[in-house]
Protein backbone atom coordinates (compact mmCIF):
# COMPACT_ATOMS: atom_id res chain seq x y z
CA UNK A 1 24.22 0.34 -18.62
CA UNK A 2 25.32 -2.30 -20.94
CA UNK A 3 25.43 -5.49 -19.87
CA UNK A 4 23.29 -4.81 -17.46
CA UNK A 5 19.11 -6.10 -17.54
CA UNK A 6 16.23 -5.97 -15.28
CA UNK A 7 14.77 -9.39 -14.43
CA UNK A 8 12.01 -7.97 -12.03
CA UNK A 9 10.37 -5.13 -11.55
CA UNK A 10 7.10 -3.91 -9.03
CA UNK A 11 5.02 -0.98 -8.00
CA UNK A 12 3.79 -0.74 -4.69
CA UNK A 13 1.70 1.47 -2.75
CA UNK A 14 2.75 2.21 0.15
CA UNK A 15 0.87 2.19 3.62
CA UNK A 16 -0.44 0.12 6.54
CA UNK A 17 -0.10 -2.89 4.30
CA UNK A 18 1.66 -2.64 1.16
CA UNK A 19 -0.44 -3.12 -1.99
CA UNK A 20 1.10 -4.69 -5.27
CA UNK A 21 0.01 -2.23 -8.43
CA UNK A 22 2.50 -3.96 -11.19
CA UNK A 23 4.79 -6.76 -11.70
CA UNK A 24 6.39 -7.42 -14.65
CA UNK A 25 9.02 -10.27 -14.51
CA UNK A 26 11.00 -12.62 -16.78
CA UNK A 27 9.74 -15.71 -17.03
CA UNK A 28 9.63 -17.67 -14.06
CA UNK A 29 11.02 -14.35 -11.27
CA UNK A 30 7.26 -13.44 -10.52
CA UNK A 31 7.07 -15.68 -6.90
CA UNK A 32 11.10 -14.18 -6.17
CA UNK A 33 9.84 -10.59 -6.74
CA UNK A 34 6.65 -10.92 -4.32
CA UNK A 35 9.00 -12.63 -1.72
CA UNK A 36 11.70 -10.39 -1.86
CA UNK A 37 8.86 -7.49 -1.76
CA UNK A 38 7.18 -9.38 1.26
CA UNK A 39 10.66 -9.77 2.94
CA UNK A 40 11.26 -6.17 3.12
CA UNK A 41 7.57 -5.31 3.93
CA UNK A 42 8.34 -6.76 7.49
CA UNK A 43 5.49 -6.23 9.70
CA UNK A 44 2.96 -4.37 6.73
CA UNK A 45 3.15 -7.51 4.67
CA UNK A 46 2.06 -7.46 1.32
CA UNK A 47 -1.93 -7.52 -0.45
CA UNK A 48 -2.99 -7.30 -4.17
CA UNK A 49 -3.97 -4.03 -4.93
CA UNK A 50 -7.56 -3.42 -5.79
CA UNK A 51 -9.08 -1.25 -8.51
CA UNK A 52 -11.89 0.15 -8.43
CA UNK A 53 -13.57 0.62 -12.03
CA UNK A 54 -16.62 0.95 -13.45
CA UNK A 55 -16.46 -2.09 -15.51
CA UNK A 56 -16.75 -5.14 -13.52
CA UNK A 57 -13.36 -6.34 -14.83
CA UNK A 58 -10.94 -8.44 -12.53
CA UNK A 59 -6.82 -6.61 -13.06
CA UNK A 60 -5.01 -9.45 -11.35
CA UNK A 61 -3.67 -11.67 -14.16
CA UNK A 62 -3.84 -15.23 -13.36
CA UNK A 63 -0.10 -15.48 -13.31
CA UNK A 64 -0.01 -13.12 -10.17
CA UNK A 65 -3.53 -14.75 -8.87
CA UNK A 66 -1.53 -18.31 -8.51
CA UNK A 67 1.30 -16.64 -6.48
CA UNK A 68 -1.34 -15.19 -4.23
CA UNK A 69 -3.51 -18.43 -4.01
CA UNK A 70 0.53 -20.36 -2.99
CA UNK A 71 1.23 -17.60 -0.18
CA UNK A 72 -2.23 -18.59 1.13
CA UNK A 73 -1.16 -22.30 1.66
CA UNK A 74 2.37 -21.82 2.15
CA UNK A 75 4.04 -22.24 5.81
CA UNK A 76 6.30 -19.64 5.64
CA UNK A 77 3.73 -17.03 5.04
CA UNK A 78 1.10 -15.89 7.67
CA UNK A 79 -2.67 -14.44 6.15
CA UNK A 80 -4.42 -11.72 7.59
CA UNK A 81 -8.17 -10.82 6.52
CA UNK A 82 -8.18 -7.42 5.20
CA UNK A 83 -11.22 -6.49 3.09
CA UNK A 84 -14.14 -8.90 1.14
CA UNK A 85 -13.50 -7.31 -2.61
CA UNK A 86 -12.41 -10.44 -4.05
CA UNK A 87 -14.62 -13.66 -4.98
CA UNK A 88 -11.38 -15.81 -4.24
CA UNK A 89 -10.80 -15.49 0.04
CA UNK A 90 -6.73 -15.80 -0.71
CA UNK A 91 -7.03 -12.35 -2.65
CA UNK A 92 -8.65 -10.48 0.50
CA UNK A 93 -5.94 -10.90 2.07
CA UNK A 94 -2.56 -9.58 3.35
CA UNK A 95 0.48 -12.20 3.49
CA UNK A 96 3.74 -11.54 6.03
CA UNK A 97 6.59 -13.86 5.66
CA UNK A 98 7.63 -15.91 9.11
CA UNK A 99 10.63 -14.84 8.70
CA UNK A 100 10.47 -11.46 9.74
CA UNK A 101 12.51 -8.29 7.80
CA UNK A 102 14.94 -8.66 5.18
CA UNK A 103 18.17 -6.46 5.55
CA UNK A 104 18.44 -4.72 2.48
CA UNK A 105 21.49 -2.93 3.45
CA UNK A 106 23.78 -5.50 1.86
CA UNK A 107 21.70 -4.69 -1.87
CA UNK A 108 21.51 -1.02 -1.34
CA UNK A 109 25.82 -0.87 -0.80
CA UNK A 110 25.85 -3.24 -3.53
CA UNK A 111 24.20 -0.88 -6.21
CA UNK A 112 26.26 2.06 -4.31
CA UNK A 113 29.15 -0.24 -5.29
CA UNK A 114 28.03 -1.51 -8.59
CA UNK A 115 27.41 2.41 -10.11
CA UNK A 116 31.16 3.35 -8.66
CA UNK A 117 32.30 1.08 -10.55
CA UNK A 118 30.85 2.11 -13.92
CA UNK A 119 31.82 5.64 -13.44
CA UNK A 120 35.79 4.46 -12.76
CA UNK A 121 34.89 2.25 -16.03
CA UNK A 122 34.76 5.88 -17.83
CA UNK A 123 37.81 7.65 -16.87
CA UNK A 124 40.86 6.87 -18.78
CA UNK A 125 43.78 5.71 -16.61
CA UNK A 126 45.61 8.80 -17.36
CA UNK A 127 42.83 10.88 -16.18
CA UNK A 128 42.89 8.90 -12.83
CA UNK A 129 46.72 9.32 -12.47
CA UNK A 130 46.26 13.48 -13.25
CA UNK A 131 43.33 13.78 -10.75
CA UNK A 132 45.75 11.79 -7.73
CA UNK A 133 48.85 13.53 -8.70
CA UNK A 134 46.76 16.86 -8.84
CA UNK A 135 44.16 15.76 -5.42
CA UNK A 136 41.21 17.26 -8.02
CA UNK A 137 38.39 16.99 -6.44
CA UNK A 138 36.10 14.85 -8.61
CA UNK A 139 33.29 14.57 -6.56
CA UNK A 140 31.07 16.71 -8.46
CA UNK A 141 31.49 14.60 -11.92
CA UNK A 142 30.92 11.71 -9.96
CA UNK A 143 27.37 12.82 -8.59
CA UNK A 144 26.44 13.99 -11.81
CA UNK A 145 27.28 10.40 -13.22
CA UNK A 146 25.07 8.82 -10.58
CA UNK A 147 22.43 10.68 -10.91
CA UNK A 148 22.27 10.21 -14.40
CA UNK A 149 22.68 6.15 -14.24
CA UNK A 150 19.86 6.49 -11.43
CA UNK A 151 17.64 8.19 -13.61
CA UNK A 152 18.68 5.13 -16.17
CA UNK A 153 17.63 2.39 -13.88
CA UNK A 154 14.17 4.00 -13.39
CA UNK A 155 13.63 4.19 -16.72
CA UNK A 156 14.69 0.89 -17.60
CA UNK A 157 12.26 0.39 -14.63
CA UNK A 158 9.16 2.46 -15.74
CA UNK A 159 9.69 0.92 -19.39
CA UNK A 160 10.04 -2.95 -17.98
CA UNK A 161 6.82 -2.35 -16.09
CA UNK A 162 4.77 -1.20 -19.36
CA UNK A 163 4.40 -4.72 -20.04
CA UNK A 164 2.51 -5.24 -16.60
CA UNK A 165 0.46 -2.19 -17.72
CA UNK A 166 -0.55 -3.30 -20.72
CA UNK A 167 -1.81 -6.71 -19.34
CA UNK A 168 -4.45 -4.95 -16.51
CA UNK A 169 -6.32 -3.40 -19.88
């Protein structure tokens, strides 16, 4: 995957309303992320997730606590009371963009795409030429490759995210 970097990453739970665990984003991609994430939400919108602890220790780092507190004013973003857990209103919260769903069909045949790419990258033109002259199936090498760049980008993922971890302690 060189060349290739993760600007934004999140964890959601999933469920009547979706509920932000982790963000961890380059500087200044934090507001795209929770967009993007409230785009494809649709209809569940999007809340901060709350955790419950025996400490009496707020997780949300102001950074993602601003982005919240802008959805709550912004016009293109409706509110719905969920639950009284947070001293700020804005945080109690679910937020569901005006603008209904986000296609994400274009992205997901993008990445399908992108990762055919890379694996052509890898085979020598001679090896192409042999496999069309001979009609080899190469299916199988192919999924193999995929699964193995897939299992890449979630670790890039899962590592990008630690970050975001290590701020909520």
């Amino acid at each position: 995957m060189d060349g290739n970097y993760l600007i934004a990453a999140i964890k959601v739970g999933l469920g009547d309303t979706w509920h932000v665990e982790n963000v961890h984003a380059v500087n200044g991609y934090g507001p795209t992320i929770y967009k993007a994430l409230m785009e494809i939400s649709a209809k569940h919108g999007i809340a901060p997730a709350y955790k419950i602890r025996k400490e009496k220790k707020d997780y949300v780092v102001p950074k993602s606590r601003n982005i919240w507190r802008v959805f709550s004013g912004s016009p293109n973003v409706k509110t719905y009371f969920l639950e009284d857990k947070y001293t700020d209103d804005y945080m109690n919260s679910k937020f569901i963009s005006v603008h209904g769903e986000l296609d994400i069909g274009r992205a997901e045949y993008n990445l399908r795409e992108h990762i055919k790419n890379e694996y052509r990258k890898g085979i020598s033109y001679f090896e192409k030429l042999k496999r069309l002259i001979k009609k080899e199936n190469h299916a199988k090498p192919y999924k193999q490759f995929k699964c193995s760049y897939e299992k890449c980008i979630w670790s890039n993922v899962r590592t990008f995210l630690e970050a975001s971890v290590e701020a909520h302690q």
